[in-house]
N, C-alpha and C. Protein backbone atom coordinates (compact mmCIF):
# COMPACT_ATOMS: atom_id res chain seq x y z
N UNK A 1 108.70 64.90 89.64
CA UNK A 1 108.67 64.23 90.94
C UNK A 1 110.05 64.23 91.58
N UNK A 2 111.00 63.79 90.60
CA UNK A 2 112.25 64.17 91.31
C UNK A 2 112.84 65.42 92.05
N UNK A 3 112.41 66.29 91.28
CA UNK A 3 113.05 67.72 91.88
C UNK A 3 112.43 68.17 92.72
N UNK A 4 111.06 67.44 93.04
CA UNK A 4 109.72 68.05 93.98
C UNK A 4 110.34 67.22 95.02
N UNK A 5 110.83 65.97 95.60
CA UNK A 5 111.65 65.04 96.12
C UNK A 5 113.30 65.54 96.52
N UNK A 6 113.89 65.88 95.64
CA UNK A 6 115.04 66.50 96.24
C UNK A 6 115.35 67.78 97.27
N UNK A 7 113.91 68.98 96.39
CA UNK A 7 113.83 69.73 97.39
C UNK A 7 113.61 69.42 98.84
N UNK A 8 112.53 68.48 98.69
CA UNK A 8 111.53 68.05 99.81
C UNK A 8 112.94 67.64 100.97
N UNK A 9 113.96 67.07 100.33
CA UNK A 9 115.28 66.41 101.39
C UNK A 9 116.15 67.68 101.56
N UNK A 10 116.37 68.41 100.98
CA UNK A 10 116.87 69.57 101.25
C UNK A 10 116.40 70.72 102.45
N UNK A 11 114.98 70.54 102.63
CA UNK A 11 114.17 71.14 103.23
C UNK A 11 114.41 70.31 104.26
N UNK A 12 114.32 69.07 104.36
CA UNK A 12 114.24 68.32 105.62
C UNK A 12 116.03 68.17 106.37
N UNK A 13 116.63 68.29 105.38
CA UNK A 13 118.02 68.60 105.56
C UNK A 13 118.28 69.95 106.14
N UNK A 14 117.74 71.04 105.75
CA UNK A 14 118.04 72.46 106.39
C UNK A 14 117.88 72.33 108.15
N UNK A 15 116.04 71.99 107.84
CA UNK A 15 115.71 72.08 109.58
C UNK A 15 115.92 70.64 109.99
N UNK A 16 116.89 69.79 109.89
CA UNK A 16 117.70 68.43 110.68
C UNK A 16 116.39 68.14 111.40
N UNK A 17 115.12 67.67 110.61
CA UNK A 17 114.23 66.73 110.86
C UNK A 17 114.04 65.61 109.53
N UNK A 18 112.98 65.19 110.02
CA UNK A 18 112.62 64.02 109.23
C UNK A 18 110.96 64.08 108.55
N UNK A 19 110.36 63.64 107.88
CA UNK A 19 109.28 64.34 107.55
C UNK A 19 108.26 63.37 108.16
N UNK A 20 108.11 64.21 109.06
CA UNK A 20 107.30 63.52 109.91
C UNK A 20 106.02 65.25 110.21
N UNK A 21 105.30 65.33 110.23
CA UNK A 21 104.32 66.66 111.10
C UNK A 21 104.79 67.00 112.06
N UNK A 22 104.44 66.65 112.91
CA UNK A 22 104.71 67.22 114.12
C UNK A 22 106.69 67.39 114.53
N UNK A 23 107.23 66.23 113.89
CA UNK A 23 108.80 66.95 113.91
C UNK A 23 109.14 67.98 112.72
N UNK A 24 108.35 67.97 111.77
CA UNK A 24 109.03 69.12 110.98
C UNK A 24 108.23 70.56 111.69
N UNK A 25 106.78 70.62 112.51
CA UNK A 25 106.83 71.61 112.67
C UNK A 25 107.82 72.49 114.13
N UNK A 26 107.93 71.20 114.91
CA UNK A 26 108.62 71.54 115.97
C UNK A 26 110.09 71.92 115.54
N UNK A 27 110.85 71.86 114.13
CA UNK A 27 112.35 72.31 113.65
C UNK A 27 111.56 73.47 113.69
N UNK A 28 110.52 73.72 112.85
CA UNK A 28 110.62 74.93 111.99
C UNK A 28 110.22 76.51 113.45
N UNK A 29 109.50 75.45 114.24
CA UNK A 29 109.51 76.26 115.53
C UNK A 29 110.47 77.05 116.12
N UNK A 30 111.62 76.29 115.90
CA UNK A 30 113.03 76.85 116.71
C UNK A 30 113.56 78.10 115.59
N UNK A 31 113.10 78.49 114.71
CA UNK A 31 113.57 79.36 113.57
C UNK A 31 112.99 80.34 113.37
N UNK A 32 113.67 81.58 113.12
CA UNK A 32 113.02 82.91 113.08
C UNK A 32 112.94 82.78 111.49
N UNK A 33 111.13 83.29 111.34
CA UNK A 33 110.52 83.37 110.14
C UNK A 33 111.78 84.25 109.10
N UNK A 34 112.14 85.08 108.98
CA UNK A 34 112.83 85.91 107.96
C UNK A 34 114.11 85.04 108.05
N UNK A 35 115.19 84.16 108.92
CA UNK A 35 115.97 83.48 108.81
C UNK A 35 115.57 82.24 108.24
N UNK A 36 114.45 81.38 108.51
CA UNK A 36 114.21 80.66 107.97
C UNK A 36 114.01 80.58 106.27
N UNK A 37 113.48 81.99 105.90
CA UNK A 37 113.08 82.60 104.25
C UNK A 37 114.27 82.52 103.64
N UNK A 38 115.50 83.31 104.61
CA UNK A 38 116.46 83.57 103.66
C UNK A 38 117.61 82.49 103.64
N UNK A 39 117.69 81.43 104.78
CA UNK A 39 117.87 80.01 104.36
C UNK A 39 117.47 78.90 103.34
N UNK A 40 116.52 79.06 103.25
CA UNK A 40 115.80 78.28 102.63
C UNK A 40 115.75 78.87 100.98
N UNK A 41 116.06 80.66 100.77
CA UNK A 41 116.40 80.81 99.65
C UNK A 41 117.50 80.27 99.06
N UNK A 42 118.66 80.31 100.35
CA UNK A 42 120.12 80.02 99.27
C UNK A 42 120.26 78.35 99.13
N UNK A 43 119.42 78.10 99.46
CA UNK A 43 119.66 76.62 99.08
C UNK A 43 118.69 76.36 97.70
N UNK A 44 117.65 77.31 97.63
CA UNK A 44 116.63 76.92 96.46
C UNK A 44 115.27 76.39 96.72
N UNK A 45 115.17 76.41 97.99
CA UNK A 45 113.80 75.94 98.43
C UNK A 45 112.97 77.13 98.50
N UNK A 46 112.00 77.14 97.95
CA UNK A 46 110.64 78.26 98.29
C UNK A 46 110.02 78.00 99.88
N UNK A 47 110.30 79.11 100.41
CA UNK A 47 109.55 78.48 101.95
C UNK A 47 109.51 80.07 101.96
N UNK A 48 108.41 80.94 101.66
CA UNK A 48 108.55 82.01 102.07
C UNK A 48 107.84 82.10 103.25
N UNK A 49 107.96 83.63 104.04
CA UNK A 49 107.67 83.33 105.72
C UNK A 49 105.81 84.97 105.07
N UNK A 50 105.28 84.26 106.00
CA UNK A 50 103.74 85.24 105.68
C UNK A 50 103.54 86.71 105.95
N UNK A 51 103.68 87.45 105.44
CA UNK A 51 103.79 88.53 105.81
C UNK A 51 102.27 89.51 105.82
N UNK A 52 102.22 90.49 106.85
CA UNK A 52 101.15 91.32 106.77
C UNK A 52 100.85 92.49 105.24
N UNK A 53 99.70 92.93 105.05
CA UNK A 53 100.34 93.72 104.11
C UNK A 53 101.14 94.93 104.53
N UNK A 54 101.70 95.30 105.66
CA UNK A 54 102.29 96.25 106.04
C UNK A 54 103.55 95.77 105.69
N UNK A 55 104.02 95.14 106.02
CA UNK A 55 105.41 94.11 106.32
C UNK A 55 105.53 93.92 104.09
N UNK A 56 104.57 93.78 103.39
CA UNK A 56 104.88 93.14 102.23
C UNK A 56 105.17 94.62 101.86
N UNK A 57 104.27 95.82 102.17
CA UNK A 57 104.79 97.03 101.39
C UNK A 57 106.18 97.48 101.67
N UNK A 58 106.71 97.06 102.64
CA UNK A 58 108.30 97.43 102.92
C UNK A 58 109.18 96.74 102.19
N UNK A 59 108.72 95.72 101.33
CA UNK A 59 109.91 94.39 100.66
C UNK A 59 110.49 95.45 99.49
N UNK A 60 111.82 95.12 99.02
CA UNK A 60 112.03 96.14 98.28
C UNK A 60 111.53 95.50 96.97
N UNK A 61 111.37 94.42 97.01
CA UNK A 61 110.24 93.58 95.80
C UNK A 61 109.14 93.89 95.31
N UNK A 62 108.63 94.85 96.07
CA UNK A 62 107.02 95.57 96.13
C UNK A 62 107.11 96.55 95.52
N UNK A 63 108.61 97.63 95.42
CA UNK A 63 108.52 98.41 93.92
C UNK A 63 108.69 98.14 92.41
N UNK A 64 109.35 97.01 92.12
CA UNK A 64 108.64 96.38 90.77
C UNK A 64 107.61 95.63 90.67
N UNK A 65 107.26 94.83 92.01
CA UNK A 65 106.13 94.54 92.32
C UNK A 65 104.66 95.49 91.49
N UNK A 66 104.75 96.59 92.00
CA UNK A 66 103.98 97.62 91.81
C UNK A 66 104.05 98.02 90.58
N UNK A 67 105.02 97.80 90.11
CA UNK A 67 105.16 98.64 88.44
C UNK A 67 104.50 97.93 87.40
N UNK A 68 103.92 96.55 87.78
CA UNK A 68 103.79 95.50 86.82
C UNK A 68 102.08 95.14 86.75
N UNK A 69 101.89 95.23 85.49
CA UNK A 69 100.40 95.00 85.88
C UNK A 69 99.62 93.81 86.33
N UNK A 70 98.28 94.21 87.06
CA UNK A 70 98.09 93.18 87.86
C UNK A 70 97.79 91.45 87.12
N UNK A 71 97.24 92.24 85.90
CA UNK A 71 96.81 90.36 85.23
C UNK A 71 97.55 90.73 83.92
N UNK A 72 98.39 89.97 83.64
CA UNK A 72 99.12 90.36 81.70
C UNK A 72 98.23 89.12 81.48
N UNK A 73 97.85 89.60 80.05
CA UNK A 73 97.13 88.39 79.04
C UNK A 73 98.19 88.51 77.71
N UNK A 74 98.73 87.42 77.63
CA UNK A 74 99.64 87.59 75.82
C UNK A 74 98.70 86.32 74.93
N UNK A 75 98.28 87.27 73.77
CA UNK A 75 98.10 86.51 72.95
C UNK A 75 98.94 85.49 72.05
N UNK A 76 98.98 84.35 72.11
CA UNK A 76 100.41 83.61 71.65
C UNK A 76 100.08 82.88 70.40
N UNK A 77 98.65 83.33 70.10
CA UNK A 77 98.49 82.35 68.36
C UNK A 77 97.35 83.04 68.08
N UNK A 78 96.55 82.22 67.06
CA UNK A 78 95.51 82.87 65.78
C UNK A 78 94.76 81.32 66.11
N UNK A 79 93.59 81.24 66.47
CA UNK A 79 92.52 80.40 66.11
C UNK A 79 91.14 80.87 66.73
N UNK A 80 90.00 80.49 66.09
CA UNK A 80 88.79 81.14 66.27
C UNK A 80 88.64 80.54 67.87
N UNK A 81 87.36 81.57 68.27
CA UNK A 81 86.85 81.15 70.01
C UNK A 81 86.38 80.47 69.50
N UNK A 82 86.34 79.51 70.89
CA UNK A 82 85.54 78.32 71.17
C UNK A 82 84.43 78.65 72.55
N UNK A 83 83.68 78.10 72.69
CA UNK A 83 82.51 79.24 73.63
C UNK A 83 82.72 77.69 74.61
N UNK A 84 82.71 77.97 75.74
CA UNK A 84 82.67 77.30 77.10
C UNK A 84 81.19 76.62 76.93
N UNK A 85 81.25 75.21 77.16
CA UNK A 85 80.21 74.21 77.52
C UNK A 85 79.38 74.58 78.60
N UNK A 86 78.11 74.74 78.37
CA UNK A 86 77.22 74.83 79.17
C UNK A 86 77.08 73.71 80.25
N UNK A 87 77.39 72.76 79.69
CA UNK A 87 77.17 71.11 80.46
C UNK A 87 78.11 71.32 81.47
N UNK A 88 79.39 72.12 81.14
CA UNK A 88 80.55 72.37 82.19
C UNK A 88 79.99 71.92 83.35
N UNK A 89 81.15 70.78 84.35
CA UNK A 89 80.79 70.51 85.62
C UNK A 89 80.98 71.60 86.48
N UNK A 90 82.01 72.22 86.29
CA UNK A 90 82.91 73.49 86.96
C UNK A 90 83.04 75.02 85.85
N UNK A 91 83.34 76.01 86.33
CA UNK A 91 83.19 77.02 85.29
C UNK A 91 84.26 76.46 84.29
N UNK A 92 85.49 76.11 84.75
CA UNK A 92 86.56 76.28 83.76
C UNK A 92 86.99 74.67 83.70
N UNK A 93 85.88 73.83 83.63
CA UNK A 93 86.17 72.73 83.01
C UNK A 93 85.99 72.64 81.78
N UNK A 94 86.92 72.04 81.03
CA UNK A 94 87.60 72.15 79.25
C UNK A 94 88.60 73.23 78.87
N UNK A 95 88.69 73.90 79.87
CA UNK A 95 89.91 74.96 79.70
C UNK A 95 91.20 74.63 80.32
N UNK A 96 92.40 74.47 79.20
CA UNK A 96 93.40 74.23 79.77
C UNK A 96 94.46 75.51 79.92
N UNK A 97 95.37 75.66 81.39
CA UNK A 97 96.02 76.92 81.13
C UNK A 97 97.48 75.90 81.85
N UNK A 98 98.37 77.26 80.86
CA UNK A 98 99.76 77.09 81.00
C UNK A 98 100.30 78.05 82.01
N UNK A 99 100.92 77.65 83.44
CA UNK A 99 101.30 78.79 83.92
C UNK A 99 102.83 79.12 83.98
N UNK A 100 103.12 80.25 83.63
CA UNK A 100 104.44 80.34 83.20
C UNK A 100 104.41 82.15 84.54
N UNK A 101 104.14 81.47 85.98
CA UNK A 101 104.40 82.74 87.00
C UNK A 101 105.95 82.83 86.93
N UNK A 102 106.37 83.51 87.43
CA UNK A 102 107.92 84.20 87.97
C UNK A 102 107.97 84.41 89.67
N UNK A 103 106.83 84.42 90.17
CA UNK A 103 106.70 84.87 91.74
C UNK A 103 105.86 83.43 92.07
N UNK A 104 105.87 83.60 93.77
CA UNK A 104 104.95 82.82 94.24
C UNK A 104 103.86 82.76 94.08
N UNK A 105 103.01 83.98 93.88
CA UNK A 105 101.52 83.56 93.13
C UNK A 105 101.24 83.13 91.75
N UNK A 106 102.39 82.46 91.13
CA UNK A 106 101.77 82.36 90.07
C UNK A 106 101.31 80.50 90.37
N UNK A 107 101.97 80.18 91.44
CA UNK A 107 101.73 78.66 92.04
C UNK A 107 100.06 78.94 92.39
N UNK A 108 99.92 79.94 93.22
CA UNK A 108 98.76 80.32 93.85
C UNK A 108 97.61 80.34 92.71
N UNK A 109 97.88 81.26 91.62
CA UNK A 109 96.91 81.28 90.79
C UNK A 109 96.76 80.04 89.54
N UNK A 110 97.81 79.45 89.64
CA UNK A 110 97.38 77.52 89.10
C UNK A 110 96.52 76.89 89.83
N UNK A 111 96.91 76.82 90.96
CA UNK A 111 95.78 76.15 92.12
C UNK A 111 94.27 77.25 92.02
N UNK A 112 94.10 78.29 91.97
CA UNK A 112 92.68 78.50 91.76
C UNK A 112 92.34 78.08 90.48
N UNK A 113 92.99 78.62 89.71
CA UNK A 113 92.06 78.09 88.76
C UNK A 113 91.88 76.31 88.61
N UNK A 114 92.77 75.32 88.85
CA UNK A 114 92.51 74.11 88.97
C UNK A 114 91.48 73.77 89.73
N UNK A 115 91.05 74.55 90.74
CA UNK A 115 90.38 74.36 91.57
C UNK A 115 88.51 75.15 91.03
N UNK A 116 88.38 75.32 90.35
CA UNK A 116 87.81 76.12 89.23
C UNK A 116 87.30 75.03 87.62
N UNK A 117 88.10 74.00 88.22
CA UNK A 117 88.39 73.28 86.92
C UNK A 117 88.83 72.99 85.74
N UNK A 118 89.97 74.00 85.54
CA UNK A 118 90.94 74.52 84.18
C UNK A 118 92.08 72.62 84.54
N UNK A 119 92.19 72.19 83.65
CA UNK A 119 93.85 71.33 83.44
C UNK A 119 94.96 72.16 83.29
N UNK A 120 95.00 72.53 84.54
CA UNK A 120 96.22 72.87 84.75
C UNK A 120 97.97 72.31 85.01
């Protein structure tokens, strides 16, 4: 909570608002998307700006991007399956996952699957 909180003032510190809606979107208004990204990198805040997929194939991030496969599975121990509950409210309720991303989707792919029903 703290560091989710410090960013959060840092962020509100960059664009000299207050966290309010409508004033943080009217800062973020006055700011060009790719200046805003690469501000918001050197301070440590994730605020990336949305890009088309045309615009993402030009990142020079998109050639290791590309080199890496799309889903890695590591096996990290030895114990027998356990078969998913039929009673399950959600598919992946009783399944807990650890996400250990490096990029922004790996935030993305916690939230689906939480949303899915894994304890994430």
């Amino acid at each position: 909570m703290a560091v989710s909180s410090c960013r959060r003032s840092h962020s509100y510190k960059l664009l000299r608002t207050w966290p309010e809606k409508q004033a943080v979107a009217d800062a973020m208004a006055k700011w060009n998307a790719a200046d805003l990204e690469q501000a918001c990198d050197e301070i440590g805040v994730v605020m990336p700006m949305l890009r088309t997929a045309e615009e993402f194939l030009r990142e020079p991030a998109y050639e290791y991007i590309a080199q890496e496969a799309l889903i890695k599975i590591e096996k990290i121990g030895d114990s027998a399956p356990e078969p998913l509950s039929s009673a399950a409210a959600q598919p992946l309720s009783g399944v807990r996952a650890l996400g250990m991303g490096h990029i922004i989707t790996g935030a993305g792919l916690g939230r689906d699957l939480a949303q899915h029903g894994a304890d994430y």
